[in-house]
PDB file of N, CA and C in Angstrom:
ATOM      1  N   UNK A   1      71.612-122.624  -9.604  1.00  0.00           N
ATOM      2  CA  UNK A   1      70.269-122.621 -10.171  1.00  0.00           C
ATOM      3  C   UNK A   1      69.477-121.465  -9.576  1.00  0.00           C
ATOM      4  N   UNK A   2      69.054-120.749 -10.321  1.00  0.00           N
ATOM      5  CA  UNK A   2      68.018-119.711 -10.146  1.00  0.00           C
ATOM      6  C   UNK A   2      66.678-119.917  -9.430  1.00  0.00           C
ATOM      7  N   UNK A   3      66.385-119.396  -8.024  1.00  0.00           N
ATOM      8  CA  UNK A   3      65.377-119.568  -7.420  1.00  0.00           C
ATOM      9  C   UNK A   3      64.147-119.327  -8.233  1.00  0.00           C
ATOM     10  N   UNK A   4      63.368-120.299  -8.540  1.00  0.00           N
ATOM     11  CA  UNK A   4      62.194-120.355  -8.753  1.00  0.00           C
ATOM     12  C   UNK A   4      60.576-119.580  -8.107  1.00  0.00           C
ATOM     13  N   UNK A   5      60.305-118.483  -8.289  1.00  0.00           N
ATOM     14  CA  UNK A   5      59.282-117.830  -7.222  1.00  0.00           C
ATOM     15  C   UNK A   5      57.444-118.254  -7.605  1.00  0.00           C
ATOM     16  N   UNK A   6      57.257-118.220  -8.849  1.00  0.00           N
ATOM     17  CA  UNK A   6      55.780-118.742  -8.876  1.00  0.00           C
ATOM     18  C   UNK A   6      55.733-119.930  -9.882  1.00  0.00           C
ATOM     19  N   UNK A   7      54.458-119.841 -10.110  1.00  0.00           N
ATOM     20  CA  UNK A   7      53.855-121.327 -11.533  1.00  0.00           C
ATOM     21  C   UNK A   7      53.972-120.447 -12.452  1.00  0.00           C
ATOM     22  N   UNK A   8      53.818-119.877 -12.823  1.00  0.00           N
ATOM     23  CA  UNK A   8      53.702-118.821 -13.871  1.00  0.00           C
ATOM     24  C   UNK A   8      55.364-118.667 -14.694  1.00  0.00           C
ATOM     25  N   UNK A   9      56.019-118.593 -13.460  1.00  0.00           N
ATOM     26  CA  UNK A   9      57.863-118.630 -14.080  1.00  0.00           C
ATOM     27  C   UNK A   9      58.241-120.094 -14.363  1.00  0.00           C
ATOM     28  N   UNK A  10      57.433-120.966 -13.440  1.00  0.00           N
ATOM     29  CA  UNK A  10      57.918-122.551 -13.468  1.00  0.00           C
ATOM     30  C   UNK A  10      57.273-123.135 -14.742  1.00  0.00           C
ATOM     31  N   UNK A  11      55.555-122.754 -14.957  1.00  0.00           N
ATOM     32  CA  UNK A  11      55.441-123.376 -16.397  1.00  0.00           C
ATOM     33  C   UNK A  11      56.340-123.408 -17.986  1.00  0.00           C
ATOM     34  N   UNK A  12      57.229-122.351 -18.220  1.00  0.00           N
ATOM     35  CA  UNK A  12      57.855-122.441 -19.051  1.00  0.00           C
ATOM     36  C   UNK A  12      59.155-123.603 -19.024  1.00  0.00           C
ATOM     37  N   UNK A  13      59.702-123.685 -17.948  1.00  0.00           N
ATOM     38  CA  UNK A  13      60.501-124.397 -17.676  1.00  0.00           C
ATOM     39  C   UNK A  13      60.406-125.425 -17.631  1.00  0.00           C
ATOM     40  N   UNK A  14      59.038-125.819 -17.078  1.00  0.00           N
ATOM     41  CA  UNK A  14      58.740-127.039 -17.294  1.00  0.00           C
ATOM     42  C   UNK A  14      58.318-127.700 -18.459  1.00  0.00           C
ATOM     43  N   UNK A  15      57.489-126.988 -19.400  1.00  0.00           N
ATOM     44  CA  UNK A  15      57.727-127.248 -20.800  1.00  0.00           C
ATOM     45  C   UNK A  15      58.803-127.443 -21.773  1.00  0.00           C
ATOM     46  N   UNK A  16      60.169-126.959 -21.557  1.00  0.00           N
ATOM     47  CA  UNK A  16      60.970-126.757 -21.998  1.00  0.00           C
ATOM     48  C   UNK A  16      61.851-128.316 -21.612  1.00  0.00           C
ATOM     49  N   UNK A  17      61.582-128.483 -20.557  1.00  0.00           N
ATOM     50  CA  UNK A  17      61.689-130.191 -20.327  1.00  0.00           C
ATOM     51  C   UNK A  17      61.122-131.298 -20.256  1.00  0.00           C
ATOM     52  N   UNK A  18      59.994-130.817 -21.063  1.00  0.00           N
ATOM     53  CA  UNK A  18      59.195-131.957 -21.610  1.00  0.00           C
ATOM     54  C   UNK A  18      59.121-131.649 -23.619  1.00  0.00           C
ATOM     55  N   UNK A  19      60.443-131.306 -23.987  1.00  0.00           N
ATOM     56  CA  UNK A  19      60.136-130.930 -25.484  1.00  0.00           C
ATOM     57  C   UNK A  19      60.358-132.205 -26.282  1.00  0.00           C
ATOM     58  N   UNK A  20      60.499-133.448 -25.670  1.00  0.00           N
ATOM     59  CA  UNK A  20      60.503-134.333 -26.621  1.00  0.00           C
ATOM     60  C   UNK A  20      58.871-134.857 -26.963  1.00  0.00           C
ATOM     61  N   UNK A  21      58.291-134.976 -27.525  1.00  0.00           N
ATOM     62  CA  UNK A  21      56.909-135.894 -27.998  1.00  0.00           C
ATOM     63  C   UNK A  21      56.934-136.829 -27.446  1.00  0.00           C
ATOM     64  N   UNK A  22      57.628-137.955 -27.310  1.00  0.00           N
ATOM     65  CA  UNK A  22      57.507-139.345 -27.107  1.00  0.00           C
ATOM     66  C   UNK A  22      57.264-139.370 -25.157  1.00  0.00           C
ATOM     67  N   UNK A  23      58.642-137.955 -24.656  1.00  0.00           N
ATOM     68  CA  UNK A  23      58.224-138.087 -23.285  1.00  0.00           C
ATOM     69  C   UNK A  23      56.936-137.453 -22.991  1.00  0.00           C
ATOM     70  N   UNK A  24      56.396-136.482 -23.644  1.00  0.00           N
ATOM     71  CA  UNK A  24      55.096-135.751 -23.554  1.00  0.00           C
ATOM     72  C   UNK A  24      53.856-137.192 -23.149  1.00  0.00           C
ATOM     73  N   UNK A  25      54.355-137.871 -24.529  1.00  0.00           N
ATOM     74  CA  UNK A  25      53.344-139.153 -24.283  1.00  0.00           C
ATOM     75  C   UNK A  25      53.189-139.702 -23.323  1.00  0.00           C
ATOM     76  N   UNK A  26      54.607-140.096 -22.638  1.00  0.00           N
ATOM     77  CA  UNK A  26      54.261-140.869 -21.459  1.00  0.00           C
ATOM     78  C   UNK A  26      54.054-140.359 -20.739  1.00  0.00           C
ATOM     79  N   UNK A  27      54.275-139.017 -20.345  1.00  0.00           N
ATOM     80  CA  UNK A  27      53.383-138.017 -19.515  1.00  0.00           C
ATOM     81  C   UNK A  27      51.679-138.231 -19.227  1.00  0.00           C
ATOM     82  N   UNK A  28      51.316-138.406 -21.269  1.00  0.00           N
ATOM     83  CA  UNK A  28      49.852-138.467 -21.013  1.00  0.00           C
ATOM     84  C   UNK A  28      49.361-139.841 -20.535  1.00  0.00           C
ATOM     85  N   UNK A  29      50.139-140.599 -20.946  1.00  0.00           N
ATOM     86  CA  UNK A  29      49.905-141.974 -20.364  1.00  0.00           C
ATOM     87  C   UNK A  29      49.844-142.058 -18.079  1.00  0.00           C
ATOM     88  N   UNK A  30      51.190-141.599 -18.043  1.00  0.00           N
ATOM     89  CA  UNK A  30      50.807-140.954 -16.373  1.00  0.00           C
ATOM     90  C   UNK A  30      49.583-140.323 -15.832  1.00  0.00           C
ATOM     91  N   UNK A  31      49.339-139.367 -16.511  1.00  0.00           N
ATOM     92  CA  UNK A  31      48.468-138.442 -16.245  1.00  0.00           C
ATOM     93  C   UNK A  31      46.722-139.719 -16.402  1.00  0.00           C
ATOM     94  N   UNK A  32      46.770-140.138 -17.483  1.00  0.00           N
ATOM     95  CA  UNK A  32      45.723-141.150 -17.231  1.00  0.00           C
ATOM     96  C   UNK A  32      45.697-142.466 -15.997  1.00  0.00           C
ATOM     97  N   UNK A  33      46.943-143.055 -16.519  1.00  0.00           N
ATOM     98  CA  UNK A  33      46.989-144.175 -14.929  1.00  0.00           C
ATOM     99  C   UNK A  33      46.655-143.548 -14.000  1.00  0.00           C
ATOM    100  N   UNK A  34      47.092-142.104 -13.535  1.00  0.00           N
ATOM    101  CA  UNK A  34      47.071-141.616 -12.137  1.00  0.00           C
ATOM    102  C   UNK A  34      45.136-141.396 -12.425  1.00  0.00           C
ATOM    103  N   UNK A  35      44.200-140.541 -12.975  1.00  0.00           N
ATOM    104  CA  UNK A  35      43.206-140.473 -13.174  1.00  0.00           C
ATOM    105  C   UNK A  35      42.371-141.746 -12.880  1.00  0.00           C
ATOM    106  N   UNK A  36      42.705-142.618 -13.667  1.00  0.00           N
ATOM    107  CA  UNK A  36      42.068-144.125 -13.529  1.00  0.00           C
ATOM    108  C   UNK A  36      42.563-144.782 -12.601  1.00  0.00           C
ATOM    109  N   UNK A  37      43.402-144.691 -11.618  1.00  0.00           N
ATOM    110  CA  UNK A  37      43.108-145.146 -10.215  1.00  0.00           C
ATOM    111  C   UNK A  37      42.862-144.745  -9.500  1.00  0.00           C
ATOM    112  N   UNK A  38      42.936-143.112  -9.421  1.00  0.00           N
ATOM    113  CA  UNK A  38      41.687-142.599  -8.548  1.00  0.00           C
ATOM    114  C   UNK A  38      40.316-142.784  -8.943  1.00  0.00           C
ATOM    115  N   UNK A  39      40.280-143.306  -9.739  1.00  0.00           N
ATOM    116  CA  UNK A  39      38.443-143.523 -10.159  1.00  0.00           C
ATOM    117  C   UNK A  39      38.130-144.876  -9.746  1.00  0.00           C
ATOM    118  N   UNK A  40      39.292-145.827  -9.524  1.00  0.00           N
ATOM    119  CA  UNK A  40      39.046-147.289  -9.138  1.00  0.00           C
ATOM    120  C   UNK A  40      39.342-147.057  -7.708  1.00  0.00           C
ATOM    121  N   UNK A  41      39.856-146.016  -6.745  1.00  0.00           N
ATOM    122  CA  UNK A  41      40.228-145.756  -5.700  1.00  0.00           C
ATOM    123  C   UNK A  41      38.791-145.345  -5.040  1.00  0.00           C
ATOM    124  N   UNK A  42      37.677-144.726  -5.490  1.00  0.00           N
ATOM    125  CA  UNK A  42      36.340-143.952  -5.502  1.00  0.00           C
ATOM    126  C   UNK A  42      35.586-145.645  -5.449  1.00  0.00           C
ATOM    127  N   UNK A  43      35.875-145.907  -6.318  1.00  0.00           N
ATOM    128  CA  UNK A  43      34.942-146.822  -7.197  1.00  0.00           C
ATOM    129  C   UNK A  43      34.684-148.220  -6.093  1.00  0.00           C
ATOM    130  N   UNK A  44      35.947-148.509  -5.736  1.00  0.00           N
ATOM    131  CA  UNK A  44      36.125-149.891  -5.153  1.00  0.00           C
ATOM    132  C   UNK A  44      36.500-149.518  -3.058  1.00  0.00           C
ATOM    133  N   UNK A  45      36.999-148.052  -3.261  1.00  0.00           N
ATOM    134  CA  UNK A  45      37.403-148.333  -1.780  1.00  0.00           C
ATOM    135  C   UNK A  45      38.187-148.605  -1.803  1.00  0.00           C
ATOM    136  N   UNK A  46      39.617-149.808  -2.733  1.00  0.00           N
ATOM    137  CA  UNK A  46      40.413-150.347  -2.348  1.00  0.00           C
ATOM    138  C   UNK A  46      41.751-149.273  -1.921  1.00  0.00           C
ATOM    139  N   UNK A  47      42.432-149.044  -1.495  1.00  0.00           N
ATOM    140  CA  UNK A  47      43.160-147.819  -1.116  1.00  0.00           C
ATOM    141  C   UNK A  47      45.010-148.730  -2.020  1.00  0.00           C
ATOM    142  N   UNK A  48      44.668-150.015  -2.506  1.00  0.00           N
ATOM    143  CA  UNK A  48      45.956-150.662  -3.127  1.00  0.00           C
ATOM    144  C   UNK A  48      45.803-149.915  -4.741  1.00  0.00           C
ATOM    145  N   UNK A  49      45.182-149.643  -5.341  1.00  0.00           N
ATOM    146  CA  UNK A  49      45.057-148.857  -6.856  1.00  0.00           C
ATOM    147  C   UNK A  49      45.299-147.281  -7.158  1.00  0.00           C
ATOM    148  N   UNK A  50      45.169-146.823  -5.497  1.00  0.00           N
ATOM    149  CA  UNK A  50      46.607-145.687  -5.188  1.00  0.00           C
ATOM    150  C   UNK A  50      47.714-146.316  -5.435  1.00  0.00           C
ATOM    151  N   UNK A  51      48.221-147.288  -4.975  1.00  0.00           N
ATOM    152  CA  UNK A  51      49.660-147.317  -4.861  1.00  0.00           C
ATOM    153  C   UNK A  51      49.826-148.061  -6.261  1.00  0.00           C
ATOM    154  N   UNK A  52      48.779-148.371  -7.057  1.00  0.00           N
ATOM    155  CA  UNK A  52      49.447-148.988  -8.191  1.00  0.00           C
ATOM    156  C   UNK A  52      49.096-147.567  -9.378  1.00  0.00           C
ATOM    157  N   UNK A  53      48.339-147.146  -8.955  1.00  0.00           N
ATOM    158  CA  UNK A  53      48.374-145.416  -9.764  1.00  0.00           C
ATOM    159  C   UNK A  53      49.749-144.851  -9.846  1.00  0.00           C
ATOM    160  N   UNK A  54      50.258-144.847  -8.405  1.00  0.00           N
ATOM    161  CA  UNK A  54      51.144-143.700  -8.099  1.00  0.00           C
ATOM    162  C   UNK A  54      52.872-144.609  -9.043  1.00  0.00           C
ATOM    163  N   UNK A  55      52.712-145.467  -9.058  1.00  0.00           N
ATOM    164  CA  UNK A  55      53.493-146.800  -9.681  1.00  0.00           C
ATOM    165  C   UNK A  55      53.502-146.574 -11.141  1.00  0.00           C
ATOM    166  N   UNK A  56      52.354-146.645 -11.490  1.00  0.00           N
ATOM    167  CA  UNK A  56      52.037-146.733 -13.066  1.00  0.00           C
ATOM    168  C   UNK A  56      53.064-145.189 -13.590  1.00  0.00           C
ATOM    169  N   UNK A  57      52.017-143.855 -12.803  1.00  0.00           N
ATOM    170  CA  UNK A  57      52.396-142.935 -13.358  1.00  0.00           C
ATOM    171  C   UNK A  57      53.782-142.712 -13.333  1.00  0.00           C
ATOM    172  N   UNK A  58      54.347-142.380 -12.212  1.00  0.00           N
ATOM    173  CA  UNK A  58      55.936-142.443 -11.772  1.00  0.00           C
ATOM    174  C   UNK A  58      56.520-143.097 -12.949  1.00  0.00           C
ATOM    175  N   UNK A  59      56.500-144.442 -13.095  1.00  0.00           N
ATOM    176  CA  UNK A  59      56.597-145.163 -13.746  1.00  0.00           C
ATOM    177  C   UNK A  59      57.046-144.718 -15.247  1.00  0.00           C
ATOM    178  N   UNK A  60      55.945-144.357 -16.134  1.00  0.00           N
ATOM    179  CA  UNK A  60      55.672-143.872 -16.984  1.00  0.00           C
ATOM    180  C   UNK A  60      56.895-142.501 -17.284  1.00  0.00           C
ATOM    181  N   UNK A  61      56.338-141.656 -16.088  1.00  0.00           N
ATOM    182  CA  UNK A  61      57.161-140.258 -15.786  1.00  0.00           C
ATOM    183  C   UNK A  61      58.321-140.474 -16.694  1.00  0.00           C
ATOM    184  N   UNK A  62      59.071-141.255 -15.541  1.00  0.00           N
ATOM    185  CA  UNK A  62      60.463-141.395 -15.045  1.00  0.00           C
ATOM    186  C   UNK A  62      61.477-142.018 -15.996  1.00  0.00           C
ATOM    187  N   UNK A  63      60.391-142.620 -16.904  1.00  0.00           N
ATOM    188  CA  UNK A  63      61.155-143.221 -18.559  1.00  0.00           C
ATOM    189  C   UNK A  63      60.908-142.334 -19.533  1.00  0.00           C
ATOM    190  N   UNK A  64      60.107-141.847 -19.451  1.00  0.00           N
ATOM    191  CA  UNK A  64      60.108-140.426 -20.062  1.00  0.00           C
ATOM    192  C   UNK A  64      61.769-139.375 -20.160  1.00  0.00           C
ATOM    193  N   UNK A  65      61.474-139.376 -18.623  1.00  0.00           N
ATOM    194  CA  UNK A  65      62.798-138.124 -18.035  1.00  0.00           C
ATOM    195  C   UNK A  65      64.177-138.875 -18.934  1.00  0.00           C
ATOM    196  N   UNK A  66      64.513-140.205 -18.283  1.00  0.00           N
ATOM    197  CA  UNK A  66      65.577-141.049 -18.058  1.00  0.00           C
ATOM    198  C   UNK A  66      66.029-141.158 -19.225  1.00  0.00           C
ATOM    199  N   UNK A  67      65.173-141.543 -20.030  1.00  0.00           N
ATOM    200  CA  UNK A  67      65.187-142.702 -21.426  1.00  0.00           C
ATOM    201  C   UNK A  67      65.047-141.561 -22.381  1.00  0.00           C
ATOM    202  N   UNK A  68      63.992-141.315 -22.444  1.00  0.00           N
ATOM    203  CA  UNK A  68      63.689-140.156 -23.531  1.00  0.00           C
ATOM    204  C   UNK A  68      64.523-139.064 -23.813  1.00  0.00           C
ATOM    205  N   UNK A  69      64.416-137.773 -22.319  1.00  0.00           N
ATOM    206  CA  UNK A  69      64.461-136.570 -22.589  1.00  0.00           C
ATOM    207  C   UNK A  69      65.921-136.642 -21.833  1.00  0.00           C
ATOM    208  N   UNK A  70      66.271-137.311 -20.903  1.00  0.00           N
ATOM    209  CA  UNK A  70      67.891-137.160 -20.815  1.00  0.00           C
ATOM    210  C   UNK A  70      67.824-136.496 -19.903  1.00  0.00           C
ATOM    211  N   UNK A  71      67.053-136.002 -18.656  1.00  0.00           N
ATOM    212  CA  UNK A  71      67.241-135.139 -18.030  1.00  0.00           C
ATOM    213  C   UNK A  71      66.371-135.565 -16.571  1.00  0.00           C
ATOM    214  N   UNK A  72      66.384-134.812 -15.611  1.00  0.00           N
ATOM    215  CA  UNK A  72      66.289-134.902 -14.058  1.00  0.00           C
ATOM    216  C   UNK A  72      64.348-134.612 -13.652  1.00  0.00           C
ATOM    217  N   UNK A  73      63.578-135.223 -13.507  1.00  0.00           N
ATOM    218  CA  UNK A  73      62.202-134.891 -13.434  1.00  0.00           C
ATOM    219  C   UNK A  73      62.175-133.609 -12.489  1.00  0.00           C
ATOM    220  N   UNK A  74      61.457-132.484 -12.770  1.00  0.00           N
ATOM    221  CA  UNK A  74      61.438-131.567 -12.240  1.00  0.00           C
ATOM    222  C   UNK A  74      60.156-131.581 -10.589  1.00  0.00           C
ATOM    223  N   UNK A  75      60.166-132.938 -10.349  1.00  0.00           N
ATOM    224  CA  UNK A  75      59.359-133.505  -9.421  1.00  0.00           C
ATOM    225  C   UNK A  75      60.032-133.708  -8.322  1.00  0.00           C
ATOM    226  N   UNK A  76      61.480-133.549  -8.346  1.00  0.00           N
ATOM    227  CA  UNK A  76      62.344-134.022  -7.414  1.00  0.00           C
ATOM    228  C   UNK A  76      62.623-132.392  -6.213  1.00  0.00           C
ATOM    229  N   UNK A  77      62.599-131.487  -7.353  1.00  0.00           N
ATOM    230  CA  UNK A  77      62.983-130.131  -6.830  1.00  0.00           C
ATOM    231  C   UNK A  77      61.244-129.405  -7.101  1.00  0.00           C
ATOM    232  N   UNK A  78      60.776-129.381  -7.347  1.00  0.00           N
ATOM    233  CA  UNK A  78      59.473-128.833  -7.545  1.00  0.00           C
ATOM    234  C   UNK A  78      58.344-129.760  -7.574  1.00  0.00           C
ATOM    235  N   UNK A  79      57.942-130.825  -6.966  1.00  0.00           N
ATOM    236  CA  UNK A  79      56.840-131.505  -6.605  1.00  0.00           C
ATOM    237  C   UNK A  79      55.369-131.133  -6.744  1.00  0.00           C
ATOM    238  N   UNK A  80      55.037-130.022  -6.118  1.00  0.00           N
ATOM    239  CA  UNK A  80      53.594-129.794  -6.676  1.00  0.00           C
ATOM    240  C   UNK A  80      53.562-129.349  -7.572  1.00  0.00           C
ATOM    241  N   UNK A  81      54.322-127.845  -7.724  1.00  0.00           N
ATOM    242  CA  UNK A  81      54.014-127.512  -9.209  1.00  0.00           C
ATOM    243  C   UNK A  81      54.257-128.212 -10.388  1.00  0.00           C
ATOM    244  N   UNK A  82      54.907-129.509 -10.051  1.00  0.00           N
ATOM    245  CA  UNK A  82      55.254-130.544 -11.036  1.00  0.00           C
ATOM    246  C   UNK A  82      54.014-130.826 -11.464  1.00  0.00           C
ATOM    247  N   UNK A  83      53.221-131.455 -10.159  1.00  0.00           N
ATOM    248  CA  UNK A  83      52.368-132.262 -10.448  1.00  0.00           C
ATOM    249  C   UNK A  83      51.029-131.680 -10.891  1.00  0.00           C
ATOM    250  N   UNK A  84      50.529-130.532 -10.493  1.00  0.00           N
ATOM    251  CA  UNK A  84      49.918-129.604 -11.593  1.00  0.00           C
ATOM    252  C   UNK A  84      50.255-128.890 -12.839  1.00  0.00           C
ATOM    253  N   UNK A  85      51.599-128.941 -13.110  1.00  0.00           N
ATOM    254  CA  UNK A  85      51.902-128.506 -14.287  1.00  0.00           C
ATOM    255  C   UNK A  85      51.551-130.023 -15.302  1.00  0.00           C
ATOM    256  N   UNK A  86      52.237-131.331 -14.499  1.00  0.00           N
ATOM    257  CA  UNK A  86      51.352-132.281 -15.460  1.00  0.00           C
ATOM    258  C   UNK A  86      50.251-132.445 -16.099  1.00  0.00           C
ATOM    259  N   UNK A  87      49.551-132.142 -14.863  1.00  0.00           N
ATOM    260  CA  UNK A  87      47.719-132.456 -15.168  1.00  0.00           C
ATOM    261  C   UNK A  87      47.178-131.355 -16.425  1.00  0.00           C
ATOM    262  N   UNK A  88      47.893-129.367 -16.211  1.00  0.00           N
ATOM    263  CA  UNK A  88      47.326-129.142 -17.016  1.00  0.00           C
ATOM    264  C   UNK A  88      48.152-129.163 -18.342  1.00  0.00           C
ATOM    265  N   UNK A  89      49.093-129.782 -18.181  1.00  0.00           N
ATOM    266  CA  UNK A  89      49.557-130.519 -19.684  1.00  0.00           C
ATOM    267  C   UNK A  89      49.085-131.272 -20.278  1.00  0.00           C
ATOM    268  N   UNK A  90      48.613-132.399 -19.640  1.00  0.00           N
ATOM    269  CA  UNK A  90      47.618-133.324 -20.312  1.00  0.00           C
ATOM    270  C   UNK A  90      46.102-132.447 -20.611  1.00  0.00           C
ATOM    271  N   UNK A  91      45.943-131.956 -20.043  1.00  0.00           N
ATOM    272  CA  UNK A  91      44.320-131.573 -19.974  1.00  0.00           C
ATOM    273  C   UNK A  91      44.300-130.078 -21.290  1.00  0.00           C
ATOM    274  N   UNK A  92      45.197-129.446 -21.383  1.00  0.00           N
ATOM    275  CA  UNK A  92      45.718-128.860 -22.696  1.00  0.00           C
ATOM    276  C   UNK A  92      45.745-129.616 -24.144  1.00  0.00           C
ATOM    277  N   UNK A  93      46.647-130.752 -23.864  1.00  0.00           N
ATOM    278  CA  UNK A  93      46.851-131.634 -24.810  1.00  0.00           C
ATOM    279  C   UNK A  93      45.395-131.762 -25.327  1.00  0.00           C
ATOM    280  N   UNK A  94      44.298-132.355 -24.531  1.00  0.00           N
ATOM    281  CA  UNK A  94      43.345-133.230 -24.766  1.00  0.00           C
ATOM    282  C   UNK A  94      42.221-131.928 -25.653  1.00  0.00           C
ATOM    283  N   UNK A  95      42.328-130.818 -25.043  1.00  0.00           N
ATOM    284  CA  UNK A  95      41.819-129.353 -25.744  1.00  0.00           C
ATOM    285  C   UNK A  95      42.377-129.353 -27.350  1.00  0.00           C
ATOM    286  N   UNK A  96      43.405-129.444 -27.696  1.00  0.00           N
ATOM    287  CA  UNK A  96      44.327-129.529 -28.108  1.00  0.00           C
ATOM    288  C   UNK A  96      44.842-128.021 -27.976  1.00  0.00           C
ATOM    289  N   UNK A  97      45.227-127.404 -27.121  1.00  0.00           N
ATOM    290  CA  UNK A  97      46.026-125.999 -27.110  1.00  0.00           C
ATOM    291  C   UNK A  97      47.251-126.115 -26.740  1.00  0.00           C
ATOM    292  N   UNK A  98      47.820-126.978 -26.367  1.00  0.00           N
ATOM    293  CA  UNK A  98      49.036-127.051 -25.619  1.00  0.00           C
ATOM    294  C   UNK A  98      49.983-126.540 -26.546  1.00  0.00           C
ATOM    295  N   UNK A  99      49.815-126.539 -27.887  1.00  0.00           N
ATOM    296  CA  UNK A  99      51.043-125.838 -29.184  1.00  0.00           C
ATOM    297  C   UNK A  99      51.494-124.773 -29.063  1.00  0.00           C
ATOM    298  N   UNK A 100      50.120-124.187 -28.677  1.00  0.00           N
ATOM    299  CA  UNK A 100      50.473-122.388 -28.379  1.00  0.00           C
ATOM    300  C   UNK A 100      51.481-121.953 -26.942  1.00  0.00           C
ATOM    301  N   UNK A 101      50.874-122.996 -26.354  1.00  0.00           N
ATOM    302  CA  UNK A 101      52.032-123.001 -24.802  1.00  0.00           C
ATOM    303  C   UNK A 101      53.682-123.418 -25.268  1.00  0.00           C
ATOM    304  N   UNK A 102      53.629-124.615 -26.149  1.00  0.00           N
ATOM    305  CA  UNK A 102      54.698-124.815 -26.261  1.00  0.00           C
ATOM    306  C   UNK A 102      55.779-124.201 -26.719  1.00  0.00           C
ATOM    307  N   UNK A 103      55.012-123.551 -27.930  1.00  0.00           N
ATOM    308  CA  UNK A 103      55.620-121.881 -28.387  1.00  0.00           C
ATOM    309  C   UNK A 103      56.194-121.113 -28.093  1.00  0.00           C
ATOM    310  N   UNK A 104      55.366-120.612 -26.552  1.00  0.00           N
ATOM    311  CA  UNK A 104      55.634-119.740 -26.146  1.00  0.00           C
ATOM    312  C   UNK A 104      56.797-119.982 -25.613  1.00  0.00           C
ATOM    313  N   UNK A 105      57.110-120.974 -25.054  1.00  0.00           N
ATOM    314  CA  UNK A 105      58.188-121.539 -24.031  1.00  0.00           C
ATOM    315  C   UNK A 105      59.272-122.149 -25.083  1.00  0.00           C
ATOM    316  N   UNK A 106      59.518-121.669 -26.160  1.00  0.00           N
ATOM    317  CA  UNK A 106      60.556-121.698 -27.241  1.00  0.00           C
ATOM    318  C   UNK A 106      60.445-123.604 -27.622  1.00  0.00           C
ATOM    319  N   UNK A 107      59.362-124.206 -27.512  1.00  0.00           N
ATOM    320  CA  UNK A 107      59.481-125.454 -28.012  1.00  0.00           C
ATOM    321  C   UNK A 107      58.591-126.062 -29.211  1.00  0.00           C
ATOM    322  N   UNK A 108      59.388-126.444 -29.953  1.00  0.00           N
ATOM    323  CA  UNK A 108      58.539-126.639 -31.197  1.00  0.00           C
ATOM    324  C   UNK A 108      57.288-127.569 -31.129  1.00  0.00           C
ATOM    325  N   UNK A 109      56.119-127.284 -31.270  1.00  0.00           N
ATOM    326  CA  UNK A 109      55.156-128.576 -30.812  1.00  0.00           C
ATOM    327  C   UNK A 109      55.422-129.766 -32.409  1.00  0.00           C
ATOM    328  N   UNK A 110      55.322-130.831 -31.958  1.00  0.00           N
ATOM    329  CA  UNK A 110      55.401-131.801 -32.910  1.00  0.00           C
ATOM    330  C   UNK A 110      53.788-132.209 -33.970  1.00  0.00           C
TER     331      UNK A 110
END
């Protein structure tokens, strides 16, 4: 496997393994659990709605990867940039621009 050097080389790649729709979804579904328990994490103090955030999303992720897209979460070997390449996947999505990204990175947006 080809050493990976910035976000910039890793965002394509990482798009490219998220080209199914259905795992995209549960992506956005992650990307919200994780959001909404840090807001109940703020909200309440309770420091247990981290660990049911980090649960939910994973969660979500990981049936995505497994079930869906057939392939290895790129969270295992690339962790942060994973986890910011999530957020501005969802946060694209919600723009709706993410098509033009997907494009670029040879994946057909649905």
């Amino acid at each position: 496997m080809t050493r990976i050097s910035s976000f910039e080389e890793f965002w394509p790649i990482y798009l490219r393994a998220h080209s199914n729709p259905t795992c995209r979804a549960l992506h956005y579904a992650a990307s919200i659990s994780g959001l909404t328990a840090l807001a109940l994490v703020l909200l309440t103090g309770s420091g247990w709605w981290l660990l049911a955030g980090l649960l939910l999303s994973y969660g979500f992720a990981w049936v995505g990867h497994f079930k869906v897209e057939h392939n290895v979460p790129l969270t295992f070997t690339h962790p942060w940039w994973s986890l910011v390449a999530d957020y501005r996947m969802f946060f694209l999505w919600t723009m709706g621009q993410l098509p033009r990204h997907l494009r670029h990175a040879g994946v057909e947006p649905a």
